[in-house]
Protein backbone atom coordinates (compact mmCIF):
# COMPACT_ATOMS: atom_id res chain seq x y z
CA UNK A 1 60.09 -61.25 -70.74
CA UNK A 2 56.23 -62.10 -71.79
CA UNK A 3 53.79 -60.33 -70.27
CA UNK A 4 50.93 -62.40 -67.92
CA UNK A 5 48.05 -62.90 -69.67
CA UNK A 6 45.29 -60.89 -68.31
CA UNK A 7 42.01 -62.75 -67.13
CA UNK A 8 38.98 -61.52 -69.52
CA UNK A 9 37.70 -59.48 -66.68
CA UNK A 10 38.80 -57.81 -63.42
CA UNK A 11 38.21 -58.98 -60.06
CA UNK A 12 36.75 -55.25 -59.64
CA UNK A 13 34.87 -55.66 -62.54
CA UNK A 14 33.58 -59.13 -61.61
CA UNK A 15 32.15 -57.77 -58.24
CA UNK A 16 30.87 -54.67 -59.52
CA UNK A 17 28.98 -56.29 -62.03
CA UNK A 18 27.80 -58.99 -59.41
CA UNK A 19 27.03 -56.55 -56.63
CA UNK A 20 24.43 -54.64 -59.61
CA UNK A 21 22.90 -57.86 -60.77
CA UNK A 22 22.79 -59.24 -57.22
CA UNK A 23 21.03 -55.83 -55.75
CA UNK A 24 18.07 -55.47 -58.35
CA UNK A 25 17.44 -59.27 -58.50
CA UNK A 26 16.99 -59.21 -54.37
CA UNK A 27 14.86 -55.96 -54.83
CA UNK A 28 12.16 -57.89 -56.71
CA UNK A 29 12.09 -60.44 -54.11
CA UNK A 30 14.53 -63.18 -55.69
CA UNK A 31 16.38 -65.31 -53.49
CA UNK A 32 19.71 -65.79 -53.52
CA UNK A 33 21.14 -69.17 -55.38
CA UNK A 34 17.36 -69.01 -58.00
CA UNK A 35 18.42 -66.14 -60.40
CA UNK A 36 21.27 -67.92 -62.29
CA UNK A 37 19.52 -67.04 -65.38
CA UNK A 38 19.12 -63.26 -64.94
CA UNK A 39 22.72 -63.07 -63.03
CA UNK A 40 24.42 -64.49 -66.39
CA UNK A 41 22.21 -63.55 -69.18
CA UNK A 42 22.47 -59.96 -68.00
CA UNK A 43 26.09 -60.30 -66.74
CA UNK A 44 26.96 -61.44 -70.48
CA UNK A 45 25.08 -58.29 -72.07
CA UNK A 46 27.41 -56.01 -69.65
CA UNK A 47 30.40 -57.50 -70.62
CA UNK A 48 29.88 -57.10 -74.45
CA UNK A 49 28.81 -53.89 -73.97
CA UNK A 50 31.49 -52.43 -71.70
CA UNK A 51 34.32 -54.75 -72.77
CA UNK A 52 34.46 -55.13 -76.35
CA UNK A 53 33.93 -59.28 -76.08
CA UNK A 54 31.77 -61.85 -76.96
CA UNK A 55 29.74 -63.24 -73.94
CA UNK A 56 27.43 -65.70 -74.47
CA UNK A 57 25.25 -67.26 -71.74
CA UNK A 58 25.02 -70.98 -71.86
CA UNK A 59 22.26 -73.46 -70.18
CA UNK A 60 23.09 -76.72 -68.64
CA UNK A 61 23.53 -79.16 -65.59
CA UNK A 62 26.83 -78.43 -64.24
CA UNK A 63 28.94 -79.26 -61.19
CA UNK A 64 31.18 -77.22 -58.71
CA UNK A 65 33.54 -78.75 -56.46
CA UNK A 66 33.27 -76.08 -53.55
CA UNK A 67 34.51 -78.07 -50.16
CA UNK A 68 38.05 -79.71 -49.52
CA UNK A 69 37.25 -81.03 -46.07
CA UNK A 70 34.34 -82.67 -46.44
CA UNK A 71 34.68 -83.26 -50.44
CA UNK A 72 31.42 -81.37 -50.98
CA UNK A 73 30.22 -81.06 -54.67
CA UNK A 74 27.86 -78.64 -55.77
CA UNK A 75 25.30 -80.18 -58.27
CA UNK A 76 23.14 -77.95 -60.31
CA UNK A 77 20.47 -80.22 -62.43
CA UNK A 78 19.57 -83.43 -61.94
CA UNK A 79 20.97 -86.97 -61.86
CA UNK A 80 19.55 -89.41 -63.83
CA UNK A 81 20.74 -92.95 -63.61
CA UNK A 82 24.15 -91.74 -62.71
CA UNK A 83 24.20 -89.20 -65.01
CA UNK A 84 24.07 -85.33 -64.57
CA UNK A 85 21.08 -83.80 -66.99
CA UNK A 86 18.87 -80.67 -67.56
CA UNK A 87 16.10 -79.71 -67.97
CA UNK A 88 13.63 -76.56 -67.82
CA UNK A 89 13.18 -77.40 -63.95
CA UNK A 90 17.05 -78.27 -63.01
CA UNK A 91 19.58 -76.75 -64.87
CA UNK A 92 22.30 -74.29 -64.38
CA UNK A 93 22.99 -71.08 -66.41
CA UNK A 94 26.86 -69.61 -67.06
CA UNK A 95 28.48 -67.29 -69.57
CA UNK A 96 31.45 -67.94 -71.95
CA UNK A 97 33.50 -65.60 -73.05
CA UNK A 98 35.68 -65.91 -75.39
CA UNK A 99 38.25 -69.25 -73.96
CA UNK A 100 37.02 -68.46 -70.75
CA UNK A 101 34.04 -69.52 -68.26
CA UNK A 102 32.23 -66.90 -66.15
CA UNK A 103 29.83 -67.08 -63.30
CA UNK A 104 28.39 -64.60 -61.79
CA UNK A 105 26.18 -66.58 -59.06
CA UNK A 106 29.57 -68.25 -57.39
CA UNK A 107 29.52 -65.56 -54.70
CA UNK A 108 26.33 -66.91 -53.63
CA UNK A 109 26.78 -70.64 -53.48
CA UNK A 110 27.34 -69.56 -49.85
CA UNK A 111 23.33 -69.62 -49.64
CA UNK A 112 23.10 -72.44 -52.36
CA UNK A 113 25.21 -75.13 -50.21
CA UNK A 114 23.31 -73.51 -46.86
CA UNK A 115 19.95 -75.30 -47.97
CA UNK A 116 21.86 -78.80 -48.25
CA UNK A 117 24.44 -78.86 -45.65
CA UNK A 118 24.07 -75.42 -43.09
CA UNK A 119 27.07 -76.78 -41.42
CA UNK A 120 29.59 -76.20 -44.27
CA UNK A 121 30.35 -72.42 -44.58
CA UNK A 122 31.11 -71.55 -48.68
CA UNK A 123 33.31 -68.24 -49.00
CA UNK A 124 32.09 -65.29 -51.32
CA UNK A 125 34.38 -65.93 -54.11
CA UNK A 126 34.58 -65.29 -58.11
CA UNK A 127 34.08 -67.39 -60.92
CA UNK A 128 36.15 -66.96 -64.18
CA UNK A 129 38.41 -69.40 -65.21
CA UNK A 130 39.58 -71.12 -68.48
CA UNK A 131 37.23 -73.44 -70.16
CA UNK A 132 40.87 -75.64 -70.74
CA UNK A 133 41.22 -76.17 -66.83
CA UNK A 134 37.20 -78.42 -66.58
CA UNK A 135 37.22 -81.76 -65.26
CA UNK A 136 37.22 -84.40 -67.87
CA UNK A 137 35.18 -86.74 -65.89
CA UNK A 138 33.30 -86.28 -61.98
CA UNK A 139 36.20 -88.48 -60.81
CA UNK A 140 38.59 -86.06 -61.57
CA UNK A 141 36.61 -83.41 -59.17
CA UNK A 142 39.34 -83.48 -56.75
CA UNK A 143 39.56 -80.04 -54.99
CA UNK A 144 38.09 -76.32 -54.77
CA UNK A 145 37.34 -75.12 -58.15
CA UNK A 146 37.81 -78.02 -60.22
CA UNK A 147 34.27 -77.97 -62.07
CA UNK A 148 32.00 -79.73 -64.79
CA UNK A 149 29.83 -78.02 -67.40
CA UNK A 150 27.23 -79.68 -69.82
CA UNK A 151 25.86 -77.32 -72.26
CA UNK A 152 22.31 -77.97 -73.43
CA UNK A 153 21.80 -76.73 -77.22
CA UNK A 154 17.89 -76.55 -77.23
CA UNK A 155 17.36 -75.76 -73.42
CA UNK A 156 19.54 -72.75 -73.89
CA UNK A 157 17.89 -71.45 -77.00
CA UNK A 158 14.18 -71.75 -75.40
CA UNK A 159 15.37 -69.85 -72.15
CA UNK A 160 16.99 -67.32 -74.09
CA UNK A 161 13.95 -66.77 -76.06
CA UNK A 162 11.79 -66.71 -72.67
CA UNK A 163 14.19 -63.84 -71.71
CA UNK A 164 13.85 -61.78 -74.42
CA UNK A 165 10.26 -62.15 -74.83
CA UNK A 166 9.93 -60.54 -71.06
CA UNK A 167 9.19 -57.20 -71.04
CA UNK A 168 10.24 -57.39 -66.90
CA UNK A 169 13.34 -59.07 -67.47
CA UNK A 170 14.31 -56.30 -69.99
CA UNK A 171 13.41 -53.63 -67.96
CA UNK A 172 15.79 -54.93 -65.21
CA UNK A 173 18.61 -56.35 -67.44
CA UNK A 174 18.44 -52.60 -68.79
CA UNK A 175 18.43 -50.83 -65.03
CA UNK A 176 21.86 -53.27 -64.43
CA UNK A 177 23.21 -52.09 -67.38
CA UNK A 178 22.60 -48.13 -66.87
CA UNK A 179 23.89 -48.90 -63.48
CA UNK A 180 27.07 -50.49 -64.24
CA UNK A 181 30.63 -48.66 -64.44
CA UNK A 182 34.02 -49.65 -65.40
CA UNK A 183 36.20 -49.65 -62.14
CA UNK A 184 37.37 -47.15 -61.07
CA UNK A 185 35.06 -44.79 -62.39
CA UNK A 186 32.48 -44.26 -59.35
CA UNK A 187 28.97 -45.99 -59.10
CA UNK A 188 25.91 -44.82 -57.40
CA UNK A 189 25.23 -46.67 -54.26
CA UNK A 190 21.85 -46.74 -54.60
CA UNK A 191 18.85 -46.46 -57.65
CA UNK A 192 15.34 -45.07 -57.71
CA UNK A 193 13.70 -48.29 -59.88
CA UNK A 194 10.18 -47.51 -61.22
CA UNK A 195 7.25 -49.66 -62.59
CA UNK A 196 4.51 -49.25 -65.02
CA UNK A 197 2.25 -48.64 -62.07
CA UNK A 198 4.36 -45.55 -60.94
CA UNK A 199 5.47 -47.39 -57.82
CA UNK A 200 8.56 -46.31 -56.66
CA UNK A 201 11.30 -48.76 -55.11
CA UNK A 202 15.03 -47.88 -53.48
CA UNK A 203 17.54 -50.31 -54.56
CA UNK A 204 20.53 -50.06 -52.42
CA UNK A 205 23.92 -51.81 -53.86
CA UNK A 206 25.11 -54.82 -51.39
CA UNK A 207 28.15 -54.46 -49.46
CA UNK A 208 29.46 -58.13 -50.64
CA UNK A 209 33.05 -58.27 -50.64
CA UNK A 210 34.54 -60.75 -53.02
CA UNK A 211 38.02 -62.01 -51.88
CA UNK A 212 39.40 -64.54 -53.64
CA UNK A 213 38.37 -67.01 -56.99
CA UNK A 214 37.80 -70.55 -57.11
């Protein structure tokens, strides 16, 4: 009998890593649903670190379908004569890994959806599925999961190189990345962060509990 191909990463994994990402982004004042950027650029650097793959993050406009009831789609860039685009001021940001997809901001389309529709409640849930499963077309967005990505070559490589130029950025990619620890080996539930002004800041690791994928 063949053995069940493993998923490129854990779900313990996945919510460690999101819960470390997700904890120093908030402690710098970002809001939940803004960081896609930092959540999968640094996300990417801890998997190729700590798991022996290649992660690379990836810019673009993409779509989510993330509601059965009410057919809700999530749509992160812009549309522009029917068409989904990006730019530097609407775009999404997501990793892929080897034949796979990874996100590592679905647990908090929860807040995301809140700012369009606060009636529609969006469970905490995990992103990584295989790049073979995407929509071929919006009409084909049918239920929970189903998703679109559109990667944009040039946007990608200028917000990479904005990354990487940021001393801040590094310094916080680098505190995720000393934080984070295989499962099960234990984690510290909380970090003593510290700037170039010697100010001191307590970053306590969220209690988000990731149950399920999309």
């Amino acid at each position: 009998m063949k053995k069940k191909n493993k998923s490129v990463l854990s779900n313990k994994n996945y919510q460690r890593i999101f819960r470390i990402v997700h904890s120093v982004s908030e402690s710098i004042g970002n809001t939940a649903g803004k960081s896609c950027l930092f959540y999968n650029i640094v996300g990417a650097s801890i998997i190729e670190c700590n798991f022996n793959r290649k992660a690379i993050p990836v810019m673009g406009a993409a779509l989510f379908h993330i509601h059965n009831p009410s057919n809700s789609v999530l749509t992160l860039g812009e549309i522009k004569n029917g068409i989904i685009a990006s730019n530097n001021d609407a775009f999404h940001c997501w990793i892929q890994c080897e034949d796979y997809i990874i996100d590592f901001t679905a647990p908090v389309f929860h807040e995301t959806f809140r700012k369009i529709d606060n009636n529609i409640t969006i469970p905490r849930k995990m992103f990584v599925k295989k790049l073979s499963s995407m929509a071929s077309s919006s009409e084909n967005l049918k239920k929970k999961g189903d998703f679109i990505l559109q990667p944009n070559i040039q946007l990608t490589a200028e917000l990479l190189q904005r990354f990487a130029n940021s001393a801040a950025a590094n310094d916080l990619a680098n505190i995720c990345m000393g934080w984070f620890k295989k499962y099960p080996q234990k984690i510290q539930k909380e970090l003593l962060m510290c700037n170039d002004l010697g100010e001191k800041t307590n970053i306590e690791l969220n209690n988000f509990r990731i149950s399920n994928k999309w």
